[in-house]
PDB file of N, CA and C in Angstrom:
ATOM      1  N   UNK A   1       0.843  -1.176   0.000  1.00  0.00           N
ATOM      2  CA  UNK A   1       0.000   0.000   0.000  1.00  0.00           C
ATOM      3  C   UNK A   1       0.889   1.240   0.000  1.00  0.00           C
ATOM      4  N   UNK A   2       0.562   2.252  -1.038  1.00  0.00           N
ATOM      5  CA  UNK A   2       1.178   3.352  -0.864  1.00  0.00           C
ATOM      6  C   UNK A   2       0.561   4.057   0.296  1.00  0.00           C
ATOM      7  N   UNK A   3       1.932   5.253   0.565  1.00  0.00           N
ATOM      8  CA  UNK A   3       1.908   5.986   1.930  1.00  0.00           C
ATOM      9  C   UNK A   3       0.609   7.274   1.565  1.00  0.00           C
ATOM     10  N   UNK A   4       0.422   7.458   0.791  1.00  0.00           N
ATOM     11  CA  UNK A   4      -0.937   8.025  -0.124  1.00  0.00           C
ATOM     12  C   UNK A   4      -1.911   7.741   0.382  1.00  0.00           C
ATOM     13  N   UNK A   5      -2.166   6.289   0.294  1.00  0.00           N
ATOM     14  CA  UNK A   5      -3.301   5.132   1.023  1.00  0.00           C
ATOM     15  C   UNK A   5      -3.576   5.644   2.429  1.00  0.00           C
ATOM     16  N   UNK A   6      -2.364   5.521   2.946  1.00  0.00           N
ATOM     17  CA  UNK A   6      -2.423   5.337   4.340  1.00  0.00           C
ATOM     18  C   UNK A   6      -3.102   6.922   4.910  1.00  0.00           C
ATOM     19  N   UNK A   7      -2.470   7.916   4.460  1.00  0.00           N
ATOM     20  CA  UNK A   7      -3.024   9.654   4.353  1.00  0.00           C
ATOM     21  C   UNK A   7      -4.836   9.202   4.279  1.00  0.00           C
ATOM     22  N   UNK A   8      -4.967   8.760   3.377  1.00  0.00           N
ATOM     23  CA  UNK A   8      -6.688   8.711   3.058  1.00  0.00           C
ATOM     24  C   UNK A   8      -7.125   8.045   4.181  1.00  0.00           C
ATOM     25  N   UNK A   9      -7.078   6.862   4.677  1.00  0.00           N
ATOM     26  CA  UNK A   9      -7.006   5.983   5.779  1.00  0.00           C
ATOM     27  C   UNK A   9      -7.281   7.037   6.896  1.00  0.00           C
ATOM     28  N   UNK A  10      -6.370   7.388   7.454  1.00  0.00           N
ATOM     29  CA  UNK A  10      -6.024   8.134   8.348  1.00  0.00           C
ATOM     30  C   UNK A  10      -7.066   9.754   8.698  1.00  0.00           C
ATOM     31  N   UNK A  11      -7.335  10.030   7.687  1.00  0.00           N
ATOM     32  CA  UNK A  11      -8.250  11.157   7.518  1.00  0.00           C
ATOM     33  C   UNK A  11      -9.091  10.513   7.503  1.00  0.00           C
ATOM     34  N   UNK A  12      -9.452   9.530   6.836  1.00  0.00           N
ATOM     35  CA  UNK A  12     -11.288   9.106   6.746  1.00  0.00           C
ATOM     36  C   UNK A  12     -11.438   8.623   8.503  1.00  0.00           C
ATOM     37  N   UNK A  13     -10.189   8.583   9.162  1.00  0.00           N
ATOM     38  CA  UNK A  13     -10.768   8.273  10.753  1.00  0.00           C
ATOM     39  C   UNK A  13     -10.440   9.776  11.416  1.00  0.00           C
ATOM     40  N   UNK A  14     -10.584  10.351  10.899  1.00  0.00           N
ATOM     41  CA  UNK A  14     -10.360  11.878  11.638  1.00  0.00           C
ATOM     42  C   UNK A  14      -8.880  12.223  11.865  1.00  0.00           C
ATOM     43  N   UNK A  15      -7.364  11.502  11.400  1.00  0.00           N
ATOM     44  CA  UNK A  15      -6.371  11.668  12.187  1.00  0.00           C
ATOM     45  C   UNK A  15      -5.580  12.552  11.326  1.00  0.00           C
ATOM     46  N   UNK A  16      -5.710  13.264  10.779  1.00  0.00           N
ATOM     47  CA  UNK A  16      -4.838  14.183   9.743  1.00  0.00           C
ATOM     48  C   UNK A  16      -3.839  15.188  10.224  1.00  0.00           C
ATOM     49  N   UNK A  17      -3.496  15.130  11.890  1.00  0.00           N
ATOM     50  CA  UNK A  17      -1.813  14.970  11.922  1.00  0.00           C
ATOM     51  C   UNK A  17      -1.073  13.911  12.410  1.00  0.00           C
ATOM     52  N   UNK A  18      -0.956  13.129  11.999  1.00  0.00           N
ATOM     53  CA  UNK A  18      -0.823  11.363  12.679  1.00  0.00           C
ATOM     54  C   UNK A  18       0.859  11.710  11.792  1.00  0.00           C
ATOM     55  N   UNK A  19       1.619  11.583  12.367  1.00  0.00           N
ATOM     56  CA  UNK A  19       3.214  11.493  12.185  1.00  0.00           C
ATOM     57  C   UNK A  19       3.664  10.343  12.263  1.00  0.00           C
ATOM     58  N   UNK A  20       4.159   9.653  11.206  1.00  0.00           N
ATOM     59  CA  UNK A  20       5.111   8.101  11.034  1.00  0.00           C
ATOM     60  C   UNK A  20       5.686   7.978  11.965  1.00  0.00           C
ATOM     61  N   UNK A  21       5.685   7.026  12.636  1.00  0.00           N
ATOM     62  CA  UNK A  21       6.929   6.100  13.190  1.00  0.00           C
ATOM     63  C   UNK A  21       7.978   5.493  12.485  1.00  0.00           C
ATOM     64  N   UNK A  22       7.675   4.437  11.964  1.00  0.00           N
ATOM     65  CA  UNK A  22       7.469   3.492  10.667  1.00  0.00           C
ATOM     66  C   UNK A  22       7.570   1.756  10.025  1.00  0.00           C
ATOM     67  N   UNK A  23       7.992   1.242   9.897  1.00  0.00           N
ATOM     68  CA  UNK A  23       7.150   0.046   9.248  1.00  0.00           C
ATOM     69  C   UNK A  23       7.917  -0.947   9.568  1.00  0.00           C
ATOM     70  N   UNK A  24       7.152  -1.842   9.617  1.00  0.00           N
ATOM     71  CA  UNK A  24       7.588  -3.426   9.924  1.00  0.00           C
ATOM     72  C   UNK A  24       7.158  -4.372   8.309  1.00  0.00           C
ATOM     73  N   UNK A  25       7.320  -5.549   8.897  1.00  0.00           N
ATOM     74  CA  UNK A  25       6.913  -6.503   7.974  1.00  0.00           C
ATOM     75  C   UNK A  25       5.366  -6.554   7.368  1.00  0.00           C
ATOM     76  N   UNK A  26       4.459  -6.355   8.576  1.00  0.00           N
ATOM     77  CA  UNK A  26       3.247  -6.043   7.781  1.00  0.00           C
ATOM     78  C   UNK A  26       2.177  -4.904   8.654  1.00  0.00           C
ATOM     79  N   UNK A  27       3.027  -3.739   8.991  1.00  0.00           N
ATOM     80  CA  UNK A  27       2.215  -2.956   9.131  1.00  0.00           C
ATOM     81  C   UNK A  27       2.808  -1.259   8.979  1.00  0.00           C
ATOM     82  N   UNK A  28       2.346  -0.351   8.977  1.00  0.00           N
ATOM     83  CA  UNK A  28       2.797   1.095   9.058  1.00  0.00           C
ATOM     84  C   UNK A  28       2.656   1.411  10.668  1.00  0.00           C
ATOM     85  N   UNK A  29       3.381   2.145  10.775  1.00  0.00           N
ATOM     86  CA  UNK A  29       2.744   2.747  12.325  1.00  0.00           C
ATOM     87  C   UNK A  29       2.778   4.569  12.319  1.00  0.00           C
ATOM     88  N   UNK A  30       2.122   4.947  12.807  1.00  0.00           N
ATOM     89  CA  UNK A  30       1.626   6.837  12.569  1.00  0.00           C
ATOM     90  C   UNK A  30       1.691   6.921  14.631  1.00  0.00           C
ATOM     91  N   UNK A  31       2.326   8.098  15.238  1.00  0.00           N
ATOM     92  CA  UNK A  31       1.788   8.593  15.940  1.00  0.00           C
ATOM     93  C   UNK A  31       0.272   9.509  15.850  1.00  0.00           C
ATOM     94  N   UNK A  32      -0.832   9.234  16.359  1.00  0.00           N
ATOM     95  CA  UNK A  32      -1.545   9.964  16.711  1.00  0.00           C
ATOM     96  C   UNK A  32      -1.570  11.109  17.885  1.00  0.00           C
ATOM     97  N   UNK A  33      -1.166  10.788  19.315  1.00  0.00           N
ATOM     98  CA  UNK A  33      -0.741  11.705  19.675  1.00  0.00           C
ATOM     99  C   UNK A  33      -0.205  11.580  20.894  1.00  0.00           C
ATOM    100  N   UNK A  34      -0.089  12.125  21.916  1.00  0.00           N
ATOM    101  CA  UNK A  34       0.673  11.595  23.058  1.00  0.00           C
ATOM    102  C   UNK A  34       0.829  10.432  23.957  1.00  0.00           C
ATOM    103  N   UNK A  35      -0.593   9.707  23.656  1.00  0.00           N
ATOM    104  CA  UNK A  35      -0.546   8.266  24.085  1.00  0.00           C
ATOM    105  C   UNK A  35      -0.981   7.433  23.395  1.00  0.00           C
ATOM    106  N   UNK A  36      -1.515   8.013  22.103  1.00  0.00           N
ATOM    107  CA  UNK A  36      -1.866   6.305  21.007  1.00  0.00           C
ATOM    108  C   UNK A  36      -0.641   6.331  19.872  1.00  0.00           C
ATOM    109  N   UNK A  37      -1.007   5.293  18.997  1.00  0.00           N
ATOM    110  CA  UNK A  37      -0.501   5.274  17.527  1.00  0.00           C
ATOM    111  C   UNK A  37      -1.793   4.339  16.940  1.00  0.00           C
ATOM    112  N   UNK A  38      -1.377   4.303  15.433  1.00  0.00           N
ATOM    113  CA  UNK A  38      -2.664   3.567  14.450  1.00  0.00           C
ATOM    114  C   UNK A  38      -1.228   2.996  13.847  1.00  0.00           C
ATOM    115  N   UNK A  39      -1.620   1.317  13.988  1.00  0.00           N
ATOM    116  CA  UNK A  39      -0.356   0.500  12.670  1.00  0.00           C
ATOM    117  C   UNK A  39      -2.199  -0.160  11.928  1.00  0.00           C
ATOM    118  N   UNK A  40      -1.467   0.511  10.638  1.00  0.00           N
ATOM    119  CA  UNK A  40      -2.593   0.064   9.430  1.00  0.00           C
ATOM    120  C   UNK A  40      -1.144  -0.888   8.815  1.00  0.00           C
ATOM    121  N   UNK A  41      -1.838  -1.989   8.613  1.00  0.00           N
ATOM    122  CA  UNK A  41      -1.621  -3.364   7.561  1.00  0.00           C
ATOM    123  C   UNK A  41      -2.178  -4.610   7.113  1.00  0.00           C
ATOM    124  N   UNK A  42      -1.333  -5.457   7.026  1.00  0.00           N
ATOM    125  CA  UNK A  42      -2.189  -6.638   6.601  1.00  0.00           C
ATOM    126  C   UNK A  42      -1.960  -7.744   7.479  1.00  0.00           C
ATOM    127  N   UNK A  43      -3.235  -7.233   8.560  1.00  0.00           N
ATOM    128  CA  UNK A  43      -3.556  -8.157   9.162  1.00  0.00           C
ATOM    129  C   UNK A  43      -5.619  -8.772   9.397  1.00  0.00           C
ATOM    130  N   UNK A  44      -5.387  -9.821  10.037  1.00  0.00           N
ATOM    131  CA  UNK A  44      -7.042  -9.829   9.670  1.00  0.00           C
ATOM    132  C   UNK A  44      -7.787  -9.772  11.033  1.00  0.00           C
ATOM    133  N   UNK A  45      -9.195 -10.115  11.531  1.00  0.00           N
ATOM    134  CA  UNK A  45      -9.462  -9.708  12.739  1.00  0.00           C
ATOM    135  C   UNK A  45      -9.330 -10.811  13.660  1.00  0.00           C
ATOM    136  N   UNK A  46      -9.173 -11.890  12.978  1.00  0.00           N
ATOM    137  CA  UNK A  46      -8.663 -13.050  13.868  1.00  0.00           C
ATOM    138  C   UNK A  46      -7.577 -13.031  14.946  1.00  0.00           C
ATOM    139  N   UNK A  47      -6.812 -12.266  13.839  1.00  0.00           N
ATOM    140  CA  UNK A  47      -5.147 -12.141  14.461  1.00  0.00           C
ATOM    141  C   UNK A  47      -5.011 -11.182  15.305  1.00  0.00           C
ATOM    142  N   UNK A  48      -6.082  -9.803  15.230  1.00  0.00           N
ATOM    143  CA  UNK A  48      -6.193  -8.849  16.042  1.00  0.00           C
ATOM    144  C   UNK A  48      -6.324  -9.354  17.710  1.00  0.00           C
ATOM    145  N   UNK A  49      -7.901 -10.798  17.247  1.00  0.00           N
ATOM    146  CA  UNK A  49      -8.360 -10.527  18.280  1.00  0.00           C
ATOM    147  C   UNK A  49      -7.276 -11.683  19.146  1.00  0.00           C
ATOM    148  N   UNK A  50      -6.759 -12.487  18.366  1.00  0.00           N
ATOM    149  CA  UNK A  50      -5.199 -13.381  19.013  1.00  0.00           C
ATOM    150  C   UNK A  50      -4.735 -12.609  20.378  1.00  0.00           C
ATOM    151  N   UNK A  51      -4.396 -11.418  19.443  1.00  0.00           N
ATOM    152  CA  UNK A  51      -3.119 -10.400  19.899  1.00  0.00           C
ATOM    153  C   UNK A  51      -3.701 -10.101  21.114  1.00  0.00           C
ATOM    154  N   UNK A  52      -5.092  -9.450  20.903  1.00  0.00           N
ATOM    155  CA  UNK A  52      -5.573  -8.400  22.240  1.00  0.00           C
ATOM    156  C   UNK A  52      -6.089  -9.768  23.221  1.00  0.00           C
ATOM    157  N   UNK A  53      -6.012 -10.416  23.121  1.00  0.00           N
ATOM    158  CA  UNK A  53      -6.494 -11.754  24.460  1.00  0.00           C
ATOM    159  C   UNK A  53      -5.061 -11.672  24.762  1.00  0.00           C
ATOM    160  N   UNK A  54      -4.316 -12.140  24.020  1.00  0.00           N
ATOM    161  CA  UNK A  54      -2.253 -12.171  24.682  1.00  0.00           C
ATOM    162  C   UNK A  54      -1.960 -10.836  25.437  1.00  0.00           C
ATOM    163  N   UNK A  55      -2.412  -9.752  24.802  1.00  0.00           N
ATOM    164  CA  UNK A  55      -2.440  -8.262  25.622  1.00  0.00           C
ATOM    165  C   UNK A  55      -2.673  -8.340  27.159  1.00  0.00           C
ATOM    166  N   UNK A  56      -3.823  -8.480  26.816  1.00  0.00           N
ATOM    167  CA  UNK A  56      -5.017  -8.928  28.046  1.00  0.00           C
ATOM    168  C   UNK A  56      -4.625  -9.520  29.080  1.00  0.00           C
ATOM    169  N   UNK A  57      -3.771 -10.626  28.734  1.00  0.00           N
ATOM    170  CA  UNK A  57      -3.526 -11.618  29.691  1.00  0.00           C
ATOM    171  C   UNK A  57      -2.272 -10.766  30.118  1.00  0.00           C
ATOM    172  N   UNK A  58      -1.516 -10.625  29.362  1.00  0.00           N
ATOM    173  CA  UNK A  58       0.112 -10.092  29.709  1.00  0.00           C
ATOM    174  C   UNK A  58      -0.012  -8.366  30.488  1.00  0.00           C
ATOM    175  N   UNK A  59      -0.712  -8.105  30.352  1.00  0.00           N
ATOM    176  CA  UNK A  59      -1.252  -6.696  31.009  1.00  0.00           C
ATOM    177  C   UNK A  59      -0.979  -6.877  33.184  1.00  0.00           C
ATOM    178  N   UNK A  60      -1.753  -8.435  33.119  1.00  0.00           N
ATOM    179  CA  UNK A  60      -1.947  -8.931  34.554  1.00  0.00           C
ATOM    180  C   UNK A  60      -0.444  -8.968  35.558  1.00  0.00           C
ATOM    181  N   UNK A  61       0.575  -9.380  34.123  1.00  0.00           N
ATOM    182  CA  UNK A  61       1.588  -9.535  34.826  1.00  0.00           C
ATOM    183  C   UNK A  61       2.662  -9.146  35.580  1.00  0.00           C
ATOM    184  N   UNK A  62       4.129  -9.545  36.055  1.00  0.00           N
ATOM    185  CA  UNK A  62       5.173  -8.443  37.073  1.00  0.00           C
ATOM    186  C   UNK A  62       6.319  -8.435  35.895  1.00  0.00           C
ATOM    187  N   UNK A  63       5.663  -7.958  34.699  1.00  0.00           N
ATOM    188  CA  UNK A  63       6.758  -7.617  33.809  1.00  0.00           C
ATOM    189  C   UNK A  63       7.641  -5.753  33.607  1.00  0.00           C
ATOM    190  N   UNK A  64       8.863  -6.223  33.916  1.00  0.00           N
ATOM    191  CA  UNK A  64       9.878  -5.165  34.057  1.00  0.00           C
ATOM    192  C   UNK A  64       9.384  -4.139  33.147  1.00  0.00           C
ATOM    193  N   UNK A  65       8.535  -4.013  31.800  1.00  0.00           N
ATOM    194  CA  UNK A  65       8.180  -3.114  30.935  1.00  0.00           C
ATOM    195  C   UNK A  65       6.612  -3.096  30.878  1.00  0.00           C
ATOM    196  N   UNK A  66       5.900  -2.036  30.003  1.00  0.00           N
ATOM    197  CA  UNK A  66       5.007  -1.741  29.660  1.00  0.00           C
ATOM    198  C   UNK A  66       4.405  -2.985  28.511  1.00  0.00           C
ATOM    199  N   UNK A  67       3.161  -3.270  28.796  1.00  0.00           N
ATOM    200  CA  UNK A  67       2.837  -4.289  27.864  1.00  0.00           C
ATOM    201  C   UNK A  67       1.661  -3.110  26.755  1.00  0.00           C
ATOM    202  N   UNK A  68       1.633  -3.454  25.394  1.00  0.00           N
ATOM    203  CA  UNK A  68       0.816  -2.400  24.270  1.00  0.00           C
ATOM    204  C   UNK A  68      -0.923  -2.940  24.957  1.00  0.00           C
ATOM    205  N   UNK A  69      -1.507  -1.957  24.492  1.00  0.00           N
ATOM    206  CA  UNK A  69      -3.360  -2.152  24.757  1.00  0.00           C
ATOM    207  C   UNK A  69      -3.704  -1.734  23.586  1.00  0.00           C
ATOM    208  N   UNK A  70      -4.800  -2.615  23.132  1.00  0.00           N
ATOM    209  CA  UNK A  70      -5.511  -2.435  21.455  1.00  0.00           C
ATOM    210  C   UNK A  70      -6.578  -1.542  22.227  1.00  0.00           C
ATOM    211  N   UNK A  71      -6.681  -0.575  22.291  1.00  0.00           N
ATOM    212  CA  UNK A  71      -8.384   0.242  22.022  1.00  0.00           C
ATOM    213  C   UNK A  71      -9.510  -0.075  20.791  1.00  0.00           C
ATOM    214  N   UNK A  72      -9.181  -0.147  19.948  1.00  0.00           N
ATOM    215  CA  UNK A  72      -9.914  -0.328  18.556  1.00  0.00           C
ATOM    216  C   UNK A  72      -9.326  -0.852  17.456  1.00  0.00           C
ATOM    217  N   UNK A  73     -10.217  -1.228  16.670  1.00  0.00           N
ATOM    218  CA  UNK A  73      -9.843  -1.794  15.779  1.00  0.00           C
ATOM    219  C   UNK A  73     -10.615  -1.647  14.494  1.00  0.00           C
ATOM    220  N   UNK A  74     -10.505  -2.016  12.887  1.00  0.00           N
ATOM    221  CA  UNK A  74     -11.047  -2.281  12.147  1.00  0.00           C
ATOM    222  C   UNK A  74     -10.551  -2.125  10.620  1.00  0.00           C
ATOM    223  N   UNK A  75     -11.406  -1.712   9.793  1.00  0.00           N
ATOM    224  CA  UNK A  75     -10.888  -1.861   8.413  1.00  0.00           C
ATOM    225  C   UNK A  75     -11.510  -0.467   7.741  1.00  0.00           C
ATOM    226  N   UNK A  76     -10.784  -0.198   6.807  1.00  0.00           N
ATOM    227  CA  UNK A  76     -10.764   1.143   6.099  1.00  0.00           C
ATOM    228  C   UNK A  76     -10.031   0.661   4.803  1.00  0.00           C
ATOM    229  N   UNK A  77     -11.216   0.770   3.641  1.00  0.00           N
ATOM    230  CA  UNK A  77     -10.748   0.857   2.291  1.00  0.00           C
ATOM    231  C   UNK A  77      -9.618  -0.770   2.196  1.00  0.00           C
ATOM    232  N   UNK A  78     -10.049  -1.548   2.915  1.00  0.00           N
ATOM    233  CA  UNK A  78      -9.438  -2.740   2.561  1.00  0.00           C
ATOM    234  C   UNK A  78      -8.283  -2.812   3.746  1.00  0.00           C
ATOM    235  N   UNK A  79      -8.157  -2.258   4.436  1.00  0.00           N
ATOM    236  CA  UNK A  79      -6.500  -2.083   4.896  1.00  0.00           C
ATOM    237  C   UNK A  79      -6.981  -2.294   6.807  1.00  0.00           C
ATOM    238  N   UNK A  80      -6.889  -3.101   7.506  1.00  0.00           N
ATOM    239  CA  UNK A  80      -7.170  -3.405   8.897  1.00  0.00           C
ATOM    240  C   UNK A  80      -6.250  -2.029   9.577  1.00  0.00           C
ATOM    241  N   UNK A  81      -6.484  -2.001  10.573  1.00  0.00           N
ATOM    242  CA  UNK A  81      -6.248  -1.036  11.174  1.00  0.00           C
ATOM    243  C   UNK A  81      -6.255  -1.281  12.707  1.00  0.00           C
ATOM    244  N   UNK A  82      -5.253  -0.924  13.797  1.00  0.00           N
ATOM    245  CA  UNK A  82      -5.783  -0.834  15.342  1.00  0.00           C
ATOM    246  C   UNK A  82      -4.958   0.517  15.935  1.00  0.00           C
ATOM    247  N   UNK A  83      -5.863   1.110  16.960  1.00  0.00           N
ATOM    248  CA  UNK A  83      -5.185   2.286  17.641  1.00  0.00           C
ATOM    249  C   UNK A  83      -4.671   1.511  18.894  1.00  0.00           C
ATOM    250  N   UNK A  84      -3.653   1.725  19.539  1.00  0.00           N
ATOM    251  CA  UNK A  84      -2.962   1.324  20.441  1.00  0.00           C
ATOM    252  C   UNK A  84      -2.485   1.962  21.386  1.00  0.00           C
ATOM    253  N   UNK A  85      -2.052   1.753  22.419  1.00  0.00           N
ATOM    254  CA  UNK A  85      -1.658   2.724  23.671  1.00  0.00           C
ATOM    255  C   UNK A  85       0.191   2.972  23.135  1.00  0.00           C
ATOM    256  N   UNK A  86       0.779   3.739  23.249  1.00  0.00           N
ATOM    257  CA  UNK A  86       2.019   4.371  22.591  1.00  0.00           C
ATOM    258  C   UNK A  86       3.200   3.905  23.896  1.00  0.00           C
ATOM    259  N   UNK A  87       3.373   3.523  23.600  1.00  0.00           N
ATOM    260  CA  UNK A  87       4.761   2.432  24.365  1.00  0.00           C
ATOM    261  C   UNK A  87       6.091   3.494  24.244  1.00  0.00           C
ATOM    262  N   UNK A  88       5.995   4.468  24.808  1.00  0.00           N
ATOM    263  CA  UNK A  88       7.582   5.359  24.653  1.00  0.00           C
ATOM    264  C   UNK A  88       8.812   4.161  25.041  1.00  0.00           C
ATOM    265  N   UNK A  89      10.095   5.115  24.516  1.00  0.00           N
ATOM    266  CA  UNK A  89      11.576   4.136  25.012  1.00  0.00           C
ATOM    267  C   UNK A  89      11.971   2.908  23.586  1.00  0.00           C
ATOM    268  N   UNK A  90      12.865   2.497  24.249  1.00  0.00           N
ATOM    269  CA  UNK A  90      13.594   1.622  22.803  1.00  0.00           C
ATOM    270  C   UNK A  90      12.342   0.449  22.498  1.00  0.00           C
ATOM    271  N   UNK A  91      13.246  -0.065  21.639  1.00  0.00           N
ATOM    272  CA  UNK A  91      12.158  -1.636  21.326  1.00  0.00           C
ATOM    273  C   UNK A  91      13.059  -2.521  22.044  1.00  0.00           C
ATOM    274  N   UNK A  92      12.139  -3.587  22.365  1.00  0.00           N
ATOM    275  CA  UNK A  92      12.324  -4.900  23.815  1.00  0.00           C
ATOM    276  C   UNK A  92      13.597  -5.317  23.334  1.00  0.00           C
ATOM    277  N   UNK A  93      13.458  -5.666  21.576  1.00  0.00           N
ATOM    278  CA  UNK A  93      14.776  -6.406  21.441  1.00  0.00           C
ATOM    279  C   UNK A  93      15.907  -5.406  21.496  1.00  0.00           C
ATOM    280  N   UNK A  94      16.476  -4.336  21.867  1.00  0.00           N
ATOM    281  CA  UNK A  94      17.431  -3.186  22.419  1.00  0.00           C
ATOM    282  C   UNK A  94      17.630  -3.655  23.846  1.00  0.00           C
ATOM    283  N   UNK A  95      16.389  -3.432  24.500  1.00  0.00           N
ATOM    284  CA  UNK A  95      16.486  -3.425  26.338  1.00  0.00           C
ATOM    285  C   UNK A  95      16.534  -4.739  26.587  1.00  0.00           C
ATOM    286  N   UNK A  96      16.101  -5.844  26.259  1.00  0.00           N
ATOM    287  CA  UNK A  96      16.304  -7.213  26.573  1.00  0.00           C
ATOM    288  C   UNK A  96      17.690  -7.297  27.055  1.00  0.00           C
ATOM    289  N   UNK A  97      18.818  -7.445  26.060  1.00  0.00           N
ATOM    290  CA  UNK A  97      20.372  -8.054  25.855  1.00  0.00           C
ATOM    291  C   UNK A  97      20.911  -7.234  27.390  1.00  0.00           C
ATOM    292  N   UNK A  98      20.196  -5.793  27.643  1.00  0.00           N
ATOM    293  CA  UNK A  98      20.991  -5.310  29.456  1.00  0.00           C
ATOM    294  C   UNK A  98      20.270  -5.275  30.133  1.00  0.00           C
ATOM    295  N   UNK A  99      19.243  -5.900  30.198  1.00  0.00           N
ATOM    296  CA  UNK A  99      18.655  -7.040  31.578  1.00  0.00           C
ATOM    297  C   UNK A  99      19.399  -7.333  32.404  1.00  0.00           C
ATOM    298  N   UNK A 100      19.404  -8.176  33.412  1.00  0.00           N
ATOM    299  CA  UNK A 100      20.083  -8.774  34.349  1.00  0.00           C
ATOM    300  C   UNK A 100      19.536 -10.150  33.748  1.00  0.00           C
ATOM    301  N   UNK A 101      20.118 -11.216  33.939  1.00  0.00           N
ATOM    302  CA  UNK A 101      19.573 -12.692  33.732  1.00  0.00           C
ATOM    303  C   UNK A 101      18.756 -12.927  34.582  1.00  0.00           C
ATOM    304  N   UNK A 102      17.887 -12.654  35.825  1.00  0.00           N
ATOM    305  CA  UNK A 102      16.890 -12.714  36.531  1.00  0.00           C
ATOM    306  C   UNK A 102      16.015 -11.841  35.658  1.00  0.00           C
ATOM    307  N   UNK A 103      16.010 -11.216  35.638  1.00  0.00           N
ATOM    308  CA  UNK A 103      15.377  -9.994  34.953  1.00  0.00           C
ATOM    309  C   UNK A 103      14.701 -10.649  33.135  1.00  0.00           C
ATOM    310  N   UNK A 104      15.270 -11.219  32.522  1.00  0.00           N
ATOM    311  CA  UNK A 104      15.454 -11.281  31.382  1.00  0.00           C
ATOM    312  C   UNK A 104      14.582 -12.927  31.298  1.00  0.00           C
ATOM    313  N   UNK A 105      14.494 -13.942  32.296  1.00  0.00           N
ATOM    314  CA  UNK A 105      14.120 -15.336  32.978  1.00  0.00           C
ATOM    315  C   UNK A 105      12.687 -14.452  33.157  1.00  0.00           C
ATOM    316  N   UNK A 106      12.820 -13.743  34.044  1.00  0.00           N
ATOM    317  CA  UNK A 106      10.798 -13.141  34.191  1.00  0.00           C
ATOM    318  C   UNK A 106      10.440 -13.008  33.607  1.00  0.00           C
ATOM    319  N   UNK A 107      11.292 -12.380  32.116  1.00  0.00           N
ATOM    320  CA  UNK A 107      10.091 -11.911  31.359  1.00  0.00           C
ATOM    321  C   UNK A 107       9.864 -13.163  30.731  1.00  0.00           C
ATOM    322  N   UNK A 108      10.515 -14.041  30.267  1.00  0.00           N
ATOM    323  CA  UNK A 108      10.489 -15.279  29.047  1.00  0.00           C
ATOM    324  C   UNK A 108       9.416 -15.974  30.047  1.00  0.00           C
ATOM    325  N   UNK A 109       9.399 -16.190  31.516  1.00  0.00           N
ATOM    326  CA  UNK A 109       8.156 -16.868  32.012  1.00  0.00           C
ATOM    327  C   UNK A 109       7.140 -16.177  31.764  1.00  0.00           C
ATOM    328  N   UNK A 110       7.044 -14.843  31.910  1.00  0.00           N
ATOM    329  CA  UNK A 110       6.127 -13.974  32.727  1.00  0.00           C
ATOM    330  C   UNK A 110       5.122 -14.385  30.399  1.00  0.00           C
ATOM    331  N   UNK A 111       5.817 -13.730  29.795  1.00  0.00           N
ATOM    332  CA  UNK A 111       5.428 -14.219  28.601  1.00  0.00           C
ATOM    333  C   UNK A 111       4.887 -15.689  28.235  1.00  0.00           C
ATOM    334  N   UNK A 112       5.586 -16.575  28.691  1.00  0.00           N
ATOM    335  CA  UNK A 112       4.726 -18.510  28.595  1.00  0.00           C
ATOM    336  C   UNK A 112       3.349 -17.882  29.625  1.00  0.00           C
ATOM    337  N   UNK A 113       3.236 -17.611  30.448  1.00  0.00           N
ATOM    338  CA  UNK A 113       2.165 -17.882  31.403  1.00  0.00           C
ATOM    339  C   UNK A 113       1.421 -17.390  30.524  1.00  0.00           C
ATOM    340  N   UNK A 114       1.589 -16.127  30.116  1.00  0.00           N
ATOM    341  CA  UNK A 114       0.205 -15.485  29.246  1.00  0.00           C
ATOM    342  C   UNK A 114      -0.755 -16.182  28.260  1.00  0.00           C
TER     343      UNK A 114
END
């Protein structure tokens, strides 16, 4: 999908200053604003609703970081879509490797339990 797409997307949900983050394997990600983002891609609602039960569960736990929250979800012009709670700081795989090995053991459980 062009980044064109994603502009139309984004306005047809009201977000027309939504600022890139940017992209993974199958999604875009836009800041919306101080505590969400929108990743529009190709995913379907199955997988959404996968994700937000794993959320859900992992939310409960004594994990050293912030776990993401789906608020919404859906589809626009073909293209799935979810707004999310905005996770400031590096990505896990950065902060993982200077863990402590206790530290780094919680989370790999604290993650199976979920």
């Amino acid at each position: 999908m062009r980044p064109t797409d994603h502009r139309l997307i984004l306005e047809s949900l009201g977000f027309r200053s939504a600022r890139k983050l940017g992209a993974g394997i199958n999604s875009t990600v836009y800041r919306l604003d101080e505590d969400r983002i929108i990743k529009i891609g190709s995913f379907n609602e199955s997988e959404i609703t996968r994700l937000k039960d794993l959320l859900d569960a992992l939310g409960g736990s004594d994990l050293p970081f912030r776990i993401p929250r789906i608020f919404e979800s859906g589809e626009v012009a073909g293209q799935s879509y979810t707004i999310e709670r905005l996770i400031p700081g590096a990505a896990l795989r950065h902060v993982f490797p200077t863990l402590s090995a206790a530290k780094q053991e919680g989370c790999i459980h604290g993650v199976a339990r979920g």
